[in-house]
N, C-alpha and C. Protein backbone atom coordinates (compact mmCIF):
# COMPACT_ATOMS: atom_id res chain seq x y z
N UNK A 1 115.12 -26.16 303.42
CA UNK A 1 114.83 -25.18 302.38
C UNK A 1 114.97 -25.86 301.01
N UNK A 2 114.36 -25.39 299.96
CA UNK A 2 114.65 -25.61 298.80
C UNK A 2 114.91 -24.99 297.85
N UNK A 3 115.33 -25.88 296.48
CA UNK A 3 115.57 -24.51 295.37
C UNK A 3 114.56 -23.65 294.63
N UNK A 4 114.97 -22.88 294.70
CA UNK A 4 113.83 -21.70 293.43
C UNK A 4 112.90 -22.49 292.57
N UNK A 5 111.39 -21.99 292.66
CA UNK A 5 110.70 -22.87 291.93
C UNK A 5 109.83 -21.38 291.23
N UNK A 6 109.41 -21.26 289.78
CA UNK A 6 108.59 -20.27 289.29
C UNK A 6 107.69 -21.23 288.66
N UNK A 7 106.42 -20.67 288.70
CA UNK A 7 105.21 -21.30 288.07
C UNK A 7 104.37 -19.81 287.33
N UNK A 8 104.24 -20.27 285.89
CA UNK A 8 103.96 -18.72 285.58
C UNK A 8 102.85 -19.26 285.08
N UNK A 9 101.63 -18.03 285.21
CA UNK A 9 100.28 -17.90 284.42
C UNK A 9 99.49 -16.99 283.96
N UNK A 10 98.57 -16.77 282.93
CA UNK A 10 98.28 -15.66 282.20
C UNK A 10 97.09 -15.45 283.10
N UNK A 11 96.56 -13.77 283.14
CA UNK A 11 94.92 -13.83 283.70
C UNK A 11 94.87 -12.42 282.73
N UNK A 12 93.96 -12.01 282.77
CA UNK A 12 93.09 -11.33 281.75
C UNK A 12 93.96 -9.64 282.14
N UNK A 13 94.17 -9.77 283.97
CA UNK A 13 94.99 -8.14 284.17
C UNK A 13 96.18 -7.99 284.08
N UNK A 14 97.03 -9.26 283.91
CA UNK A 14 98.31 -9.52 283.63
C UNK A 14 99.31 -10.88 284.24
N UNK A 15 100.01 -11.17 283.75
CA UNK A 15 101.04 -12.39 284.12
C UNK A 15 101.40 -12.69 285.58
N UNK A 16 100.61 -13.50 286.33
CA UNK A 16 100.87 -14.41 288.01
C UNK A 16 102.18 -14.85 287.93
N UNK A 17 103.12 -14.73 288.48
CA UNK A 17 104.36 -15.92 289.10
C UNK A 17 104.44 -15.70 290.15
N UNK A 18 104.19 -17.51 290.41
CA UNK A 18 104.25 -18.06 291.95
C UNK A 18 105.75 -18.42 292.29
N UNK A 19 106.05 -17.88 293.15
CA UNK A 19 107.71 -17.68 293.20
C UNK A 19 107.52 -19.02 294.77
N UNK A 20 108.67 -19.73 295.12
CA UNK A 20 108.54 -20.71 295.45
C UNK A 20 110.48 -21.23 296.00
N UNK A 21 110.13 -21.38 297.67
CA UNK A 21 111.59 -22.05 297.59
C UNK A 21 112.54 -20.86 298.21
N UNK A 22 113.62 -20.64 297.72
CA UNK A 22 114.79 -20.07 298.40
C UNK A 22 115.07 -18.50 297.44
N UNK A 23 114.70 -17.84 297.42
CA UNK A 23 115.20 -16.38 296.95
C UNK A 23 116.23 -15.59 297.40
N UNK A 24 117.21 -15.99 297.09
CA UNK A 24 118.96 -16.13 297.55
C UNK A 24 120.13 -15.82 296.31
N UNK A 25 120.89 -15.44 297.12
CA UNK A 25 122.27 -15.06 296.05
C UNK A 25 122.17 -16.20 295.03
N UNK A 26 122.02 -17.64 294.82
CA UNK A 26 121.87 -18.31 293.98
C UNK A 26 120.98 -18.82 293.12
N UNK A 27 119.73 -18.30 293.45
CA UNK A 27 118.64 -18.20 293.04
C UNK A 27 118.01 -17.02 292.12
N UNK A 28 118.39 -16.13 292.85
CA UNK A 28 118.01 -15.02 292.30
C UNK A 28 117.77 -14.23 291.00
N UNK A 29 119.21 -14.72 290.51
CA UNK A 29 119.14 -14.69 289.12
C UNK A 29 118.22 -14.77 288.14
N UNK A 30 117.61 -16.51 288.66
CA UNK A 30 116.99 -16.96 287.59
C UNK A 30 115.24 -15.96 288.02
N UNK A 31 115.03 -15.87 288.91
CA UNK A 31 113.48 -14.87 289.07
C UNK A 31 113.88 -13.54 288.22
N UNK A 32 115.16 -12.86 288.23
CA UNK A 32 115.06 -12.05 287.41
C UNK A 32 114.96 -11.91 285.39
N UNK A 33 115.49 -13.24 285.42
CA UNK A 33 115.54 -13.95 283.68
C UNK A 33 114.17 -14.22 283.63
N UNK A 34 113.30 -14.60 284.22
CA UNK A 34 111.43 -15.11 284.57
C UNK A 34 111.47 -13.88 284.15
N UNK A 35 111.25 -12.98 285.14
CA UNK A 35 110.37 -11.55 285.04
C UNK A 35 111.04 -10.70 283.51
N UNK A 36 112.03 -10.66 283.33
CA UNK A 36 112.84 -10.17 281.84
C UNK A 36 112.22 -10.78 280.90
N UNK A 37 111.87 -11.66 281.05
CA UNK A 37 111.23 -12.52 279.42
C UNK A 37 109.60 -12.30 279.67
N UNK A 38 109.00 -11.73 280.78
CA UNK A 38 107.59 -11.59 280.40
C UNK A 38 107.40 -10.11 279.48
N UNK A 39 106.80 -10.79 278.96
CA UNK A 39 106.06 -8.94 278.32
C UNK A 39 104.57 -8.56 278.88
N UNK A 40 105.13 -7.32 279.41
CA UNK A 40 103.96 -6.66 279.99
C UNK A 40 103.68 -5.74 279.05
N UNK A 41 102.13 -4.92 279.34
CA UNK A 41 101.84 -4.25 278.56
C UNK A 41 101.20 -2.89 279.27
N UNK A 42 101.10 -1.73 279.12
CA UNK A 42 101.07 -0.37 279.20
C UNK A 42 99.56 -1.08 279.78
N UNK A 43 98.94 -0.55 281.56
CA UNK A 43 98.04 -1.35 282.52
C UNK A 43 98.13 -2.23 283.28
N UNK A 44 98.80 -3.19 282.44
CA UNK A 44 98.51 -4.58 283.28
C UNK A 44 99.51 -4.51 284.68
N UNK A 45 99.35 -5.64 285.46
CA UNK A 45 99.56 -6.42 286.46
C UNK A 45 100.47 -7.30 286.28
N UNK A 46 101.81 -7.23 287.07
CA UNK A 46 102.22 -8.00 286.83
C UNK A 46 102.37 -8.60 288.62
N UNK A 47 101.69 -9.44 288.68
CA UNK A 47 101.41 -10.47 290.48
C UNK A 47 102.88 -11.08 290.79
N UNK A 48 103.50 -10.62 291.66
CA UNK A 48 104.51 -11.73 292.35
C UNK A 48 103.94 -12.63 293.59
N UNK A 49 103.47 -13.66 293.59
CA UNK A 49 102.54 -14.54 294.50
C UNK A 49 103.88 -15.34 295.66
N UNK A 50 103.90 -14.40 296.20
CA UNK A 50 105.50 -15.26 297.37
C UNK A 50 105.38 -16.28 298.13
N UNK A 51 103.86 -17.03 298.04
CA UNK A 51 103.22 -17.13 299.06
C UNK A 51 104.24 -18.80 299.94
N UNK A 52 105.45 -19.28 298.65
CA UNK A 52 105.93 -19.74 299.33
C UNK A 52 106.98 -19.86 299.11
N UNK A 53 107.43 -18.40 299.15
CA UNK A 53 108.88 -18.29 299.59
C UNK A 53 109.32 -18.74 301.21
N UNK A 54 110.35 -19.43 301.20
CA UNK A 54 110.76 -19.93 302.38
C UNK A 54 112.53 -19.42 302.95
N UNK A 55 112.96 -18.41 302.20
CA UNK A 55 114.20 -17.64 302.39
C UNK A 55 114.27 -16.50 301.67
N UNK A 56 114.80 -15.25 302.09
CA UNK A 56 114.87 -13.89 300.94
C UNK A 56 115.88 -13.24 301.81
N UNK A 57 117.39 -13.16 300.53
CA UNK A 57 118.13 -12.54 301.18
C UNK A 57 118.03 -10.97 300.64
N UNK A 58 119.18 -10.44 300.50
CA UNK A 58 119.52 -8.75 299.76
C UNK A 58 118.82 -8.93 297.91
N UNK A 59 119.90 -10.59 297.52
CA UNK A 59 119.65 -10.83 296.67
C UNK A 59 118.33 -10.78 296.28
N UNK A 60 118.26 -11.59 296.61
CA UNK A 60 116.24 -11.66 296.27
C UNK A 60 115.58 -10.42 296.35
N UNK A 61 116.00 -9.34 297.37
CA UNK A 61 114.78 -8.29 297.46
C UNK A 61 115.21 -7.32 296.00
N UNK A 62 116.61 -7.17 295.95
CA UNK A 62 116.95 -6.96 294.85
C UNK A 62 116.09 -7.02 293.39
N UNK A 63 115.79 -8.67 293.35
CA UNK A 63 115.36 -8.92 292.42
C UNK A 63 113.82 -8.58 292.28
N UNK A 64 113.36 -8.36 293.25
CA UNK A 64 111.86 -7.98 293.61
C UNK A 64 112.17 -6.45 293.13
N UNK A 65 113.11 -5.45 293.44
CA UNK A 65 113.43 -4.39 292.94
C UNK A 65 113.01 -3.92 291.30
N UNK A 66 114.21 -5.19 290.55
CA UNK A 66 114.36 -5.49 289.49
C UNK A 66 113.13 -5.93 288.87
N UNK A 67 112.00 -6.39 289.18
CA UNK A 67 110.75 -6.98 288.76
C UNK A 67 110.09 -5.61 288.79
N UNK A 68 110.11 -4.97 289.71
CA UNK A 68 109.65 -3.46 289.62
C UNK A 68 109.68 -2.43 288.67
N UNK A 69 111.26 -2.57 288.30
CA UNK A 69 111.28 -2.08 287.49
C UNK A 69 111.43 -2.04 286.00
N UNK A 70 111.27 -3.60 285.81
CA UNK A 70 110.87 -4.11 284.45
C UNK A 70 109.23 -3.74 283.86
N UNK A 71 108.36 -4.08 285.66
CA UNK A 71 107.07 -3.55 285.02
C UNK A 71 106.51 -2.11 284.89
N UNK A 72 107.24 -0.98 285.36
CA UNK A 72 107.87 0.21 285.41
C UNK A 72 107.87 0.88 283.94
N UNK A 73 108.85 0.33 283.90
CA UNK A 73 109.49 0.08 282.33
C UNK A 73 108.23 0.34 281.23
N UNK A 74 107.61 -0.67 281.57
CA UNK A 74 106.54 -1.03 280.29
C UNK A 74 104.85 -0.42 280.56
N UNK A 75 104.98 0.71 281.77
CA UNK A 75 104.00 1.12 282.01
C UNK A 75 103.08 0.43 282.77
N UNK A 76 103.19 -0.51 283.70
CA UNK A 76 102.69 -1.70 283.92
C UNK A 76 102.53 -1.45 285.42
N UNK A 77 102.04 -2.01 286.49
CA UNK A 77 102.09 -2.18 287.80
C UNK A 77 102.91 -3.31 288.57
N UNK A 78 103.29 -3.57 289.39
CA UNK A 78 103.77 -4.78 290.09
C UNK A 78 102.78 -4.96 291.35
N UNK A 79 102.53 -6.25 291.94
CA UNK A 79 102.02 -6.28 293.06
C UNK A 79 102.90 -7.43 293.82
N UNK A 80 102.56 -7.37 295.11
CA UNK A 80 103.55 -8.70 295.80
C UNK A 80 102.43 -9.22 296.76
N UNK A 81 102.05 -10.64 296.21
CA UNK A 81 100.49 -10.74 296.96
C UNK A 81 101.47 -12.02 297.50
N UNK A 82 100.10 -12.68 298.83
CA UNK A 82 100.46 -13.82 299.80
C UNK A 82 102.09 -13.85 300.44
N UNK A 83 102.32 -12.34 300.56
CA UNK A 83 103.49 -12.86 301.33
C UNK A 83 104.20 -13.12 302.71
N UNK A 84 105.03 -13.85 303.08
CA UNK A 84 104.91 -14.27 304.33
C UNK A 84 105.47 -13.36 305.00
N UNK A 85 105.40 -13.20 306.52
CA UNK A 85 105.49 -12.80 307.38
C UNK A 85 106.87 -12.44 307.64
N UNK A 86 107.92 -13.52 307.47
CA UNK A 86 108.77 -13.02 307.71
C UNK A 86 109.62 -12.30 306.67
N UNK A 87 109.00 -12.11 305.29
CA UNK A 87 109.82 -11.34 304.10
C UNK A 87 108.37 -10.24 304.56
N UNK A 88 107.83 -9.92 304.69
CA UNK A 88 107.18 -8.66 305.15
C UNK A 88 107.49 -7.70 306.06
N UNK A 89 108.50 -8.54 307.23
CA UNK A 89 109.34 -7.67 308.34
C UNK A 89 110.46 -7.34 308.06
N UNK A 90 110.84 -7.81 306.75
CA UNK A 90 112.04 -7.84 305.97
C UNK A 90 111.93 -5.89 305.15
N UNK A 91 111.10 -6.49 304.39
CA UNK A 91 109.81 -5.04 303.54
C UNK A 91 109.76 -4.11 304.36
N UNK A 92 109.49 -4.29 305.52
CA UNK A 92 108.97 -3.11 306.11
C UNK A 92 110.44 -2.32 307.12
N UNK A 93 111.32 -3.64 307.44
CA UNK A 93 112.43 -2.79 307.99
C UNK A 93 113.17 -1.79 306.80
N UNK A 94 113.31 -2.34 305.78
CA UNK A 94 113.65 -1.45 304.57
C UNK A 94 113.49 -0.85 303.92
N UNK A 95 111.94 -0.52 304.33
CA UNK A 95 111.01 0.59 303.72
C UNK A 95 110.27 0.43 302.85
N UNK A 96 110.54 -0.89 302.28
CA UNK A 96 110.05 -1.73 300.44
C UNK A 96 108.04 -1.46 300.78
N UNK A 97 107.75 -1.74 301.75
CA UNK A 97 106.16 -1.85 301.80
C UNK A 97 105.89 0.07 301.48
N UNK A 98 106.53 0.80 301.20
CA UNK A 98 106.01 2.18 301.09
C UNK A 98 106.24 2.06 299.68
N UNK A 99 106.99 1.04 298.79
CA UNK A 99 107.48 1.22 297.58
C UNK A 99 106.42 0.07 296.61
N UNK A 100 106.32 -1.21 297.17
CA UNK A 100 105.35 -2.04 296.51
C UNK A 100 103.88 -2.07 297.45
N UNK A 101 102.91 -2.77 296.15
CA UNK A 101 101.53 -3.04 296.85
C UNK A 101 101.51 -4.28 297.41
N UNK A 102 101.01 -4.08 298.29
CA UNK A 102 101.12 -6.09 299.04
C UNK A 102 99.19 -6.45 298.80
N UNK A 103 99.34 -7.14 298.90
CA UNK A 103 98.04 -8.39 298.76
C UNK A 103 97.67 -9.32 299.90
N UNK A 104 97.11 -9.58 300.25
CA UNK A 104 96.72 -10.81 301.08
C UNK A 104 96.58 -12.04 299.75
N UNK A 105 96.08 -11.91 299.03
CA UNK A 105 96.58 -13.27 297.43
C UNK A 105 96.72 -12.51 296.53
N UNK A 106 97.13 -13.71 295.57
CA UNK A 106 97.05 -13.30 293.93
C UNK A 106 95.40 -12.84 293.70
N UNK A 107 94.72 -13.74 294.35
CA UNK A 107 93.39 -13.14 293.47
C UNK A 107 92.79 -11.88 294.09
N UNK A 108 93.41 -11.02 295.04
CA UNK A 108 93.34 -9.38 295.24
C UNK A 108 93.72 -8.46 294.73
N UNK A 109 94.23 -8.58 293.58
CA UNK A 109 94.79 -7.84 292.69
C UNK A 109 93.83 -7.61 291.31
């Protein structure tokens, strides 16, 4: 496994981060300081692209919570595109897939 990696980018419906690596009690943090410093705007999109997350504990879904409701906040949408399989059985034992939109990619959104 590895550590937390964010790669952020602008598109015309709102701010992509490719989240990357370990989404864990020690990690976690910092995806929520990422998503806190974007500014969204009343419409847009804000894409969480998981597509290679490779661990997601409480912490992490948490913070996927917390991304929710930052774009919430600002009138904004969240989506959770490319995500894997096993944070999707994760989602769905906890009910999260009735709460976020999932994607097959970022560029379905």
């Amino acid at each position: 496994m590895s550590p937390l990696s964010l790669t952020h980018r602008d598109t015309v419906a709102g701010p992509v981060l490719l989240v990357a690596g370990e989404l864990d009690f020690v990690h976690a943090a910092e995806l929520r300081r990422q998503v806190e410093g974007l500014v969204l705007h009343a419409g847009q999109c804000l894409v969480l692209d998981l597509s290679g997350v490779e661990f997601c504990d409480s912490t992490g879904i948490t913070a996927l919570l917390a991304a929710r409701q930052h774009a919430l906040a600002a009138e904004a949408e969240v989506v959770l595109a490319a995500v894997p399989a096993h944070l999707e059985r994760i989602l769905t034992i906890v009910g999260l897939v009735r709460v976020f939109t999932l994607r097959a990619t970022a560029e379905d959104t």
